[in-house]
N, C-alpha and C. Protein backbone atom coordinates (compact mmCIF):
# COMPACT_ATOMS: atom_id res chain seq x y z
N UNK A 1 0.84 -1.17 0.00
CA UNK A 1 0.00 0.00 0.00
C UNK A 1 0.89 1.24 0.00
N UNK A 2 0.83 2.00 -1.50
CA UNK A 2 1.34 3.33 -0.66
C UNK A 2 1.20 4.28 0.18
N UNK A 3 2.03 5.17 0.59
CA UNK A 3 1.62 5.97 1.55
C UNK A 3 1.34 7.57 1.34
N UNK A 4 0.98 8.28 1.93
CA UNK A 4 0.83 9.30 1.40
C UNK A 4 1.61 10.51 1.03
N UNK A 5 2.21 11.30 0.30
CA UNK A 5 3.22 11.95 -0.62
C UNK A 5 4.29 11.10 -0.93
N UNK A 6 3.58 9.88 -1.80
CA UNK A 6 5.02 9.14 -2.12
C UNK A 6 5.36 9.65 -3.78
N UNK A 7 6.15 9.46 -4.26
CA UNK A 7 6.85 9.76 -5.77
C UNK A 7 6.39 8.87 -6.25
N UNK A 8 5.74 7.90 -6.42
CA UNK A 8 5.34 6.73 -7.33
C UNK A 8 5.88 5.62 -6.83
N UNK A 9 6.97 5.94 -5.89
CA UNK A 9 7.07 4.11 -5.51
C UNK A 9 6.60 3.80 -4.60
N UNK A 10 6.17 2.34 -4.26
CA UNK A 10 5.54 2.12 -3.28
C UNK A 10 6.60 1.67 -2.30
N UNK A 11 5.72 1.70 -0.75
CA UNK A 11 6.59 1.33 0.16
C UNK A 11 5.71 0.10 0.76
N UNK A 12 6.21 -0.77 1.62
CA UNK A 12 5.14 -1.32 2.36
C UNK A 12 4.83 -1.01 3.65
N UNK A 13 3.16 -1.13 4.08
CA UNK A 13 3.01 -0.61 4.87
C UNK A 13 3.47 -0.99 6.38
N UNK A 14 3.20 -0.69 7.30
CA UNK A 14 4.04 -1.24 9.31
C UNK A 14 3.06 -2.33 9.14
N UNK A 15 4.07 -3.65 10.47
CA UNK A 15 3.06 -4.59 10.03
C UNK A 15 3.92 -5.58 10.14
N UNK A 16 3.26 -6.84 9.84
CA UNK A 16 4.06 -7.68 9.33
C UNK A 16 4.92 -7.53 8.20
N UNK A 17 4.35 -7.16 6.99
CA UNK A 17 5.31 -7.12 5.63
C UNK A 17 6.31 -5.96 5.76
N UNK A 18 6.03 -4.78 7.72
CA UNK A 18 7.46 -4.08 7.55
C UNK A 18 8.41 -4.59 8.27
N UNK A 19 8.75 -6.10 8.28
CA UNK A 19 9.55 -6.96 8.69
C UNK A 19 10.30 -7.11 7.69
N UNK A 20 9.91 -7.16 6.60
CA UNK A 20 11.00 -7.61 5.28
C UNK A 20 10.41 -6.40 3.67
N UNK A 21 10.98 -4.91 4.68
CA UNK A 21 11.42 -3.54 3.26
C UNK A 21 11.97 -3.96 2.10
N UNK A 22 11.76 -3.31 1.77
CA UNK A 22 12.71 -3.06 0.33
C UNK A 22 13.90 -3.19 -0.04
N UNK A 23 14.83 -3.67 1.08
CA UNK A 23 16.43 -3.27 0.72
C UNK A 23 16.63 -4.81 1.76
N UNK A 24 15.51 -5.68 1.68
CA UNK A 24 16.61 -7.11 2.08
C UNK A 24 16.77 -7.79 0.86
N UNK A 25 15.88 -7.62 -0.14
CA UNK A 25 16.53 -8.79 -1.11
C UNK A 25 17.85 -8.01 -1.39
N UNK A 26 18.46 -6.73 -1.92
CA UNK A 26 19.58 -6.51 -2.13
C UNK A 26 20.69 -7.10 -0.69
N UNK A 27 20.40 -6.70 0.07
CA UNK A 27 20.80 -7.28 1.40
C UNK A 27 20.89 -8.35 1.49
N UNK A 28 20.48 -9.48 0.68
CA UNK A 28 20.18 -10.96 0.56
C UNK A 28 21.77 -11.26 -0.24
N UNK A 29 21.25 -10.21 -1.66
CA UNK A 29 22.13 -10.72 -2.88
C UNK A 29 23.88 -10.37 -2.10
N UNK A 30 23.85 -9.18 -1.36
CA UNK A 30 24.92 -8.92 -0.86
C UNK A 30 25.64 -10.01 0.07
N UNK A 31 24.56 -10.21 1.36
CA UNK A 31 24.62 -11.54 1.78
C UNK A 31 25.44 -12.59 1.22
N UNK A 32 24.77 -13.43 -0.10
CA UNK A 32 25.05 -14.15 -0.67
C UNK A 32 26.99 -13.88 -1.86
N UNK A 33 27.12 -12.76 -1.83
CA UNK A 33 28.44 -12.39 -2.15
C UNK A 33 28.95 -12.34 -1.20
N UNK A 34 29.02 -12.00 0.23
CA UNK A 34 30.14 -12.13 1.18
C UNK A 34 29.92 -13.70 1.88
N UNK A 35 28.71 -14.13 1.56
CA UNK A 35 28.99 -16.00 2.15
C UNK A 35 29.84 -16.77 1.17
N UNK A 36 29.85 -15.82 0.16
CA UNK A 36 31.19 -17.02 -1.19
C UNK A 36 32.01 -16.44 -0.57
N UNK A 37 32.30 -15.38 -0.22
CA UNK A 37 33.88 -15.19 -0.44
C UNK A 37 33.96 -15.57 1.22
N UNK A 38 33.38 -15.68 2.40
CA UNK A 38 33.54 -16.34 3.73
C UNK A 38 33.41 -17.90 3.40
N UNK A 39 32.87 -18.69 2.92
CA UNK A 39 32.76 -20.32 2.55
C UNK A 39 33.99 -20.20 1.34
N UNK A 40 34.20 -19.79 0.01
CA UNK A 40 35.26 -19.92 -0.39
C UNK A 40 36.78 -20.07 0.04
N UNK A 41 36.57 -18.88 0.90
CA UNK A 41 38.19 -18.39 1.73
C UNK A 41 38.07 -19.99 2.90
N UNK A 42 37.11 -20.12 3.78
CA UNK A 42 36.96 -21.23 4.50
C UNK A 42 38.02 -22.53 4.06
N UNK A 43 36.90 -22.79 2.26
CA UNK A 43 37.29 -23.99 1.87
C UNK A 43 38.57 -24.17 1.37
N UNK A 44 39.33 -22.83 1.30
CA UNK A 44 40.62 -22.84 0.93
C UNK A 44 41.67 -22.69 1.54
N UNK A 45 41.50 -21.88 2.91
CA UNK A 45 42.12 -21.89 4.28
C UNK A 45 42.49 -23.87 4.78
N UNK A 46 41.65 -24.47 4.73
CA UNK A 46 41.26 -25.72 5.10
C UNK A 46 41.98 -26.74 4.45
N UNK A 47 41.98 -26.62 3.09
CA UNK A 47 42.27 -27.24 1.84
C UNK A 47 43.27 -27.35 1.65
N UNK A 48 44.07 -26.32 1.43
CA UNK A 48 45.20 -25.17 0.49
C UNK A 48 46.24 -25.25 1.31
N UNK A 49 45.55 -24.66 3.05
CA UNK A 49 46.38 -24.21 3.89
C UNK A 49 46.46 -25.04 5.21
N UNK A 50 45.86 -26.27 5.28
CA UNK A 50 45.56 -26.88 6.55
C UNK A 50 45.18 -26.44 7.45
N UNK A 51 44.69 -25.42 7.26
CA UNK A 51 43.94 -24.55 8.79
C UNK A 51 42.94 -25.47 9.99
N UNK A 52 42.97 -25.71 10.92
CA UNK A 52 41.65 -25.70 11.41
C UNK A 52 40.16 -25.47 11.23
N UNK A 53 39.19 -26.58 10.85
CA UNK A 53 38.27 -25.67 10.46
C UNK A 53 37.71 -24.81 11.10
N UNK A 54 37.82 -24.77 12.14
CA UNK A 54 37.04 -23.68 13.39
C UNK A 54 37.88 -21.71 12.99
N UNK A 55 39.10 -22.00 12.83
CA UNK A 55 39.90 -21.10 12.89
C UNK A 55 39.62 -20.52 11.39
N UNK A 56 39.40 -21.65 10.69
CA UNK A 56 39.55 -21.29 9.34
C UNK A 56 38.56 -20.65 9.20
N UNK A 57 37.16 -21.14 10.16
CA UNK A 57 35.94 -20.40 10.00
C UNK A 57 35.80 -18.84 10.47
N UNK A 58 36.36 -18.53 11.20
CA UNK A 58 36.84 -17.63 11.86
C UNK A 58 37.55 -16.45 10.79
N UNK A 59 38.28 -17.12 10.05
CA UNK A 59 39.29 -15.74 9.79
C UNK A 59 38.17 -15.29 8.18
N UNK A 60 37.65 -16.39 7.55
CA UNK A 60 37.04 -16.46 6.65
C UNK A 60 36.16 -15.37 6.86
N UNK A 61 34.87 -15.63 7.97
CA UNK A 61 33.91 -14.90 8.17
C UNK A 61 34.36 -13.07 8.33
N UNK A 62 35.44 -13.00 9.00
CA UNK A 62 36.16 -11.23 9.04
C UNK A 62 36.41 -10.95 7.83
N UNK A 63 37.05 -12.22 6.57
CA UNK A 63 36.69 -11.37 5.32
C UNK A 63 35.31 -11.19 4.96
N UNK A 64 34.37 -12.08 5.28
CA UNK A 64 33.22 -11.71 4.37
C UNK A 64 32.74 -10.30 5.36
N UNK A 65 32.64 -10.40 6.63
CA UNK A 65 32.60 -8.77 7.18
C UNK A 65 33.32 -7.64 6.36
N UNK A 66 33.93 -7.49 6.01
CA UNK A 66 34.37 -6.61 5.24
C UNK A 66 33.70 -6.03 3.99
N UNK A 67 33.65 -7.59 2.96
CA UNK A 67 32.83 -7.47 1.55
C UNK A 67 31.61 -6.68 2.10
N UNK A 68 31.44 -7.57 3.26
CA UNK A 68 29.46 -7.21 3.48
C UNK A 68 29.68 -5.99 3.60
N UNK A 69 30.44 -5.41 4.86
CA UNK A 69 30.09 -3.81 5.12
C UNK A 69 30.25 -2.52 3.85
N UNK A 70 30.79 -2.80 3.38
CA UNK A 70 31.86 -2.10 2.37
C UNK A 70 30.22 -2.09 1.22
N UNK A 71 29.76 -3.54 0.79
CA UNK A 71 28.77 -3.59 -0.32
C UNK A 71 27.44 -3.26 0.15
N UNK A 72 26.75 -3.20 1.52
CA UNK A 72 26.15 -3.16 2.63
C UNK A 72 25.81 -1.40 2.72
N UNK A 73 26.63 -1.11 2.80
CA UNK A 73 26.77 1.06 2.75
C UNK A 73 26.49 1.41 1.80
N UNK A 74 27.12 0.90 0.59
CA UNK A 74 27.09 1.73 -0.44
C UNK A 74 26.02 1.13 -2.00
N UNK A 75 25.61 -0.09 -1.44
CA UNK A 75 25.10 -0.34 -2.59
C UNK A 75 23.44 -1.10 -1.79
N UNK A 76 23.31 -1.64 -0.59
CA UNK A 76 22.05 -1.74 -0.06
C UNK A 76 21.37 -0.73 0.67
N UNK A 77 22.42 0.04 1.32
CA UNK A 77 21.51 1.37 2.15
C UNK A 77 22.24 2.26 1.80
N UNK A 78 22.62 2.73 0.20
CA UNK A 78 22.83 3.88 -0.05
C UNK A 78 23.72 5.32 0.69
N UNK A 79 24.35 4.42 2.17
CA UNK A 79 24.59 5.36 2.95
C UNK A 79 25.90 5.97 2.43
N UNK A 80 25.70 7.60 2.40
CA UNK A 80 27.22 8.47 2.29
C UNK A 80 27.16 9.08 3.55
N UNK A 81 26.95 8.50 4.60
CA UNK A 81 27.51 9.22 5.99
C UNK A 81 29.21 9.16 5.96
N UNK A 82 29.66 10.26 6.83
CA UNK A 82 31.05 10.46 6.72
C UNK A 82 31.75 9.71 8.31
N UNK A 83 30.51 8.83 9.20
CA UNK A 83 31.09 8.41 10.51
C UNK A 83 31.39 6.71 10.11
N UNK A 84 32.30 6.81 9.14
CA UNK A 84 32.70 5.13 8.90
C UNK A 84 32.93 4.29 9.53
N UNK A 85 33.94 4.91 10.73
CA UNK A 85 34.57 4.14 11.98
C UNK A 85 33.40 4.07 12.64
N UNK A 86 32.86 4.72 13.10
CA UNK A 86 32.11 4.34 14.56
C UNK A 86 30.77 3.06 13.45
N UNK A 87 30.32 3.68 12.59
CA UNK A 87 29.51 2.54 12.01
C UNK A 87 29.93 1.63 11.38
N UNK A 88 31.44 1.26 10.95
CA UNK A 88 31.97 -0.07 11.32
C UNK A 88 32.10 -0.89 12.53
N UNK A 89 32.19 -0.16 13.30
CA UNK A 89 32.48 -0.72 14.41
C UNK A 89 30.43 -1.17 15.14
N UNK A 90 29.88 -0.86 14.85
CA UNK A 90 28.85 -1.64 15.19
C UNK A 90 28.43 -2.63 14.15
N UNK A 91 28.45 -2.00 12.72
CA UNK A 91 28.12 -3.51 11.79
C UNK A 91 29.34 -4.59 12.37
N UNK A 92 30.44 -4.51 12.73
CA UNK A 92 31.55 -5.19 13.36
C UNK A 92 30.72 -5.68 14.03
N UNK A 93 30.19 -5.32 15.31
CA UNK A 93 29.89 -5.94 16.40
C UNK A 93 28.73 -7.15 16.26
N UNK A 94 27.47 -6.52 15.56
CA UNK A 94 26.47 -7.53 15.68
C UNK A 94 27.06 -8.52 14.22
N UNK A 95 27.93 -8.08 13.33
CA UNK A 95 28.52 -9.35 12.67
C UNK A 95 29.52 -10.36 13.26
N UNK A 96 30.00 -9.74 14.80
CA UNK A 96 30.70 -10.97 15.51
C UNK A 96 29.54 -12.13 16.29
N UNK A 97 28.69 -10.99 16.80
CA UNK A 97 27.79 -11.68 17.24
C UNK A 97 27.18 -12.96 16.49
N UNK A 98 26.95 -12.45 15.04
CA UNK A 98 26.68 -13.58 14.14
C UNK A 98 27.47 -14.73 13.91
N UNK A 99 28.65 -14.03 13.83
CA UNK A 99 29.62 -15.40 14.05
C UNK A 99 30.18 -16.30 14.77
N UNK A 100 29.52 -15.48 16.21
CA UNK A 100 29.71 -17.05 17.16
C UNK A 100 28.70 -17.60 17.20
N UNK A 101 27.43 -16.75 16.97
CA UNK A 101 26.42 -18.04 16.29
C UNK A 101 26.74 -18.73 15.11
N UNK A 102 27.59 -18.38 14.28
CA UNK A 102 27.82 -19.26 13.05
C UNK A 102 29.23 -20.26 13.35
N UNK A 103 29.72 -20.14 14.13
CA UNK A 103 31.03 -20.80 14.74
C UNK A 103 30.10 -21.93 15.72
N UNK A 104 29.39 -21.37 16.62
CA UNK A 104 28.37 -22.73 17.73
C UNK A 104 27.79 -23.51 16.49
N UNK A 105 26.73 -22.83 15.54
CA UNK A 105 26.56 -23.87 15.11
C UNK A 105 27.18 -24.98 14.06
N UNK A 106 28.44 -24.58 13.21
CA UNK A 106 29.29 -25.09 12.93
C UNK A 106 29.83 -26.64 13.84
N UNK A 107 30.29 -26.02 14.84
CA UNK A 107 30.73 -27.21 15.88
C UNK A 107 29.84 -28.14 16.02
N UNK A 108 28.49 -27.66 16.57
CA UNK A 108 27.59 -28.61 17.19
C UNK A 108 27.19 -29.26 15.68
N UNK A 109 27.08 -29.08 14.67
CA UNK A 109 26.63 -29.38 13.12
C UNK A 109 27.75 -30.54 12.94
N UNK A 110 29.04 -30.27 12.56
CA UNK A 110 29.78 -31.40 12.44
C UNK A 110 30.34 -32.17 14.11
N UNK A 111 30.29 -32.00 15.18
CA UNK A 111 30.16 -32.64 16.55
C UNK A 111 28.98 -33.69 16.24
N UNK A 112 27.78 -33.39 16.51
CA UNK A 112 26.31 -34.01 16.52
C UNK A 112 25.87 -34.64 15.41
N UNK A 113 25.73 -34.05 14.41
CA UNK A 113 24.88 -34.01 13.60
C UNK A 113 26.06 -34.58 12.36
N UNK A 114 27.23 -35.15 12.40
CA UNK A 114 28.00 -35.33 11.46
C UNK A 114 28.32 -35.07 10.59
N UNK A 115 27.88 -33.24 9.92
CA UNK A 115 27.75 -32.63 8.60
C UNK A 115 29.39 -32.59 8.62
N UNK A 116 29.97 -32.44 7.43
CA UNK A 116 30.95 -31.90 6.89
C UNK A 116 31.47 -30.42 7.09
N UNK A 117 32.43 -29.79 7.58
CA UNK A 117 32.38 -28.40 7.86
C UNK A 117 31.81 -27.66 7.10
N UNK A 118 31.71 -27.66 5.57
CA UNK A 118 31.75 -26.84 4.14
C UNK A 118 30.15 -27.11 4.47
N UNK A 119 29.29 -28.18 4.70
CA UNK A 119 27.73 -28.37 4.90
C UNK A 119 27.66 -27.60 6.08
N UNK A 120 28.26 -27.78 7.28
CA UNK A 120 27.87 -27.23 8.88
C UNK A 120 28.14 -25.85 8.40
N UNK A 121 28.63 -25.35 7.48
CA UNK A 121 29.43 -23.63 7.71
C UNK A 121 27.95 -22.93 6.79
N UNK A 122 27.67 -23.89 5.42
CA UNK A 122 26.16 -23.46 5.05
C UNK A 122 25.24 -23.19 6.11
N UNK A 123 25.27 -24.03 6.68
CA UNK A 123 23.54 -23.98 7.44
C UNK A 123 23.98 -22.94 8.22
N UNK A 124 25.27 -22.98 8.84
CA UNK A 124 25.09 -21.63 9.86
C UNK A 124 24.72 -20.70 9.45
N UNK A 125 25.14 -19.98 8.22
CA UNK A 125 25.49 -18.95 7.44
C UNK A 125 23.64 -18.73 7.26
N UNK A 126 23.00 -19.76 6.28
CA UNK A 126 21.55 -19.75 6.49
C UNK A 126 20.71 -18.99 7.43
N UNK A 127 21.36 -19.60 8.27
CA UNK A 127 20.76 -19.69 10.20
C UNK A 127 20.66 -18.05 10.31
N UNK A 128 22.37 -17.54 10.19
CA UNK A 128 22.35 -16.34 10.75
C UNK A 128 22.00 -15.11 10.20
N UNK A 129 21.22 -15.14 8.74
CA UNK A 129 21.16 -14.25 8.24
C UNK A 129 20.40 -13.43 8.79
N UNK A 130 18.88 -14.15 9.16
CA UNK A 130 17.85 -13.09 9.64
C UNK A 130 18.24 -12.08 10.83
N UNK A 131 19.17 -12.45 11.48
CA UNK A 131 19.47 -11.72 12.55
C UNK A 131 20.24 -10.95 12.46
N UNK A 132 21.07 -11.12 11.42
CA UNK A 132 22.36 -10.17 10.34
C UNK A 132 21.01 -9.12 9.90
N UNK A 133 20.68 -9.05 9.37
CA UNK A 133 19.68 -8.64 8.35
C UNK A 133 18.97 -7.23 9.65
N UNK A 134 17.87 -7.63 10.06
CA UNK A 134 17.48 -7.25 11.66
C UNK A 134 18.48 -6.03 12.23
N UNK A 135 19.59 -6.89 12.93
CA UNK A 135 20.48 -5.87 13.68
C UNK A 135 21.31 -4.55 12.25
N UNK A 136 21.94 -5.29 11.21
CA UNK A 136 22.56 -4.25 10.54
C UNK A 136 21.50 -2.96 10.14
N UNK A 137 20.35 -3.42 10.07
CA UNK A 137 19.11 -2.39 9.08
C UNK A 137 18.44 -1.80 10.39
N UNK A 138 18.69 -1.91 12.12
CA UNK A 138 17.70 -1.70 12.78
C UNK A 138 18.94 -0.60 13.73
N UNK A 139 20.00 -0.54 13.40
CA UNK A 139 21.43 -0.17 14.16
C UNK A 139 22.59 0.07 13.65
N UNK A 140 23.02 -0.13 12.68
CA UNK A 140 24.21 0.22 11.85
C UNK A 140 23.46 0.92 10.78
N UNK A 141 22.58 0.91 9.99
CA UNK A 141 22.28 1.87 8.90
C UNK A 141 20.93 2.45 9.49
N UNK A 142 20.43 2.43 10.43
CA UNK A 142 19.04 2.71 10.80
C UNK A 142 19.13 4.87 9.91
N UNK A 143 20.08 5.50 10.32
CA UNK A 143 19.67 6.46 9.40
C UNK A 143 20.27 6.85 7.89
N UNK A 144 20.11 5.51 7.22
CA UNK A 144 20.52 5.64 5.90
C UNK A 144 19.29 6.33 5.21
N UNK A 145 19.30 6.97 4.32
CA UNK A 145 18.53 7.07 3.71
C UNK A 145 17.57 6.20 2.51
């Protein structure tokens, strides 16, 4: 439903459907570019380099923090604010947060459940988006335009 003095595009209205705006599927696609290059770097840390997979999961995921924030500002929430540091440093934060949820469930995935790390590191990644999604759009870009 639009709202009133809109330019022609629509928005959706509060509600349930203003759980999921306009800027998560880009947020999705972005998503989905920093989980290759966090599961890529993983599978090659592991592979390539004998890493640990825990560790490997670890250093992997700080690159895809990066891709994300970097593609996240400038191409899902449009933001040209000039306070980079301090709003890195919170997309930082609730993306660590994500990653020790994506590190627990990793472990307990190949521990329990016998997945393969490269399968256990998917599902986490799955797992943690909505809450990626949530905290970055509700606290790190909340005044993007």
């Amino acid at each position: 439903m639009a709202h009133e003095g809109d330019t022609g595009c629509r928005t959706m209205s509060p509600g349930i459907t203003g759980l999921f705006p306009g800027r998560i599927v880009p947020f999705f696609c972005v998503g989905i570019l920093s989980s290759l290059v966090d599961i890529g770097l993983m599978y090659a840390f592991t592979t390539y380099l004998g890493l640990w997979y825990l560790t490997a999961a670890a250093f992997s995921y700080c690159c895809g923090i990066v891709v994300s924030y970097l593609a996240n500002k400038y191409l899902t929430f449009h933001d040209t604010g000039r306070k980079t540091a301090a709003q890195f440093a919170t997309f930082a934060a609730i993306s660590v947060s994500c990653l020790i949820v994506n590190l627990g469930i990793v472990w307990l995935a190949v521990t329990f459940l016998s997945l393969s790390p490269l399968m256990a590191k998917i599902l986490a990644t799955g797992i943690a988006f909505l809450w990626s999604y949530h905290g970055q759009s509700r606290f790190t870009f909340r005044n993007a335009k």
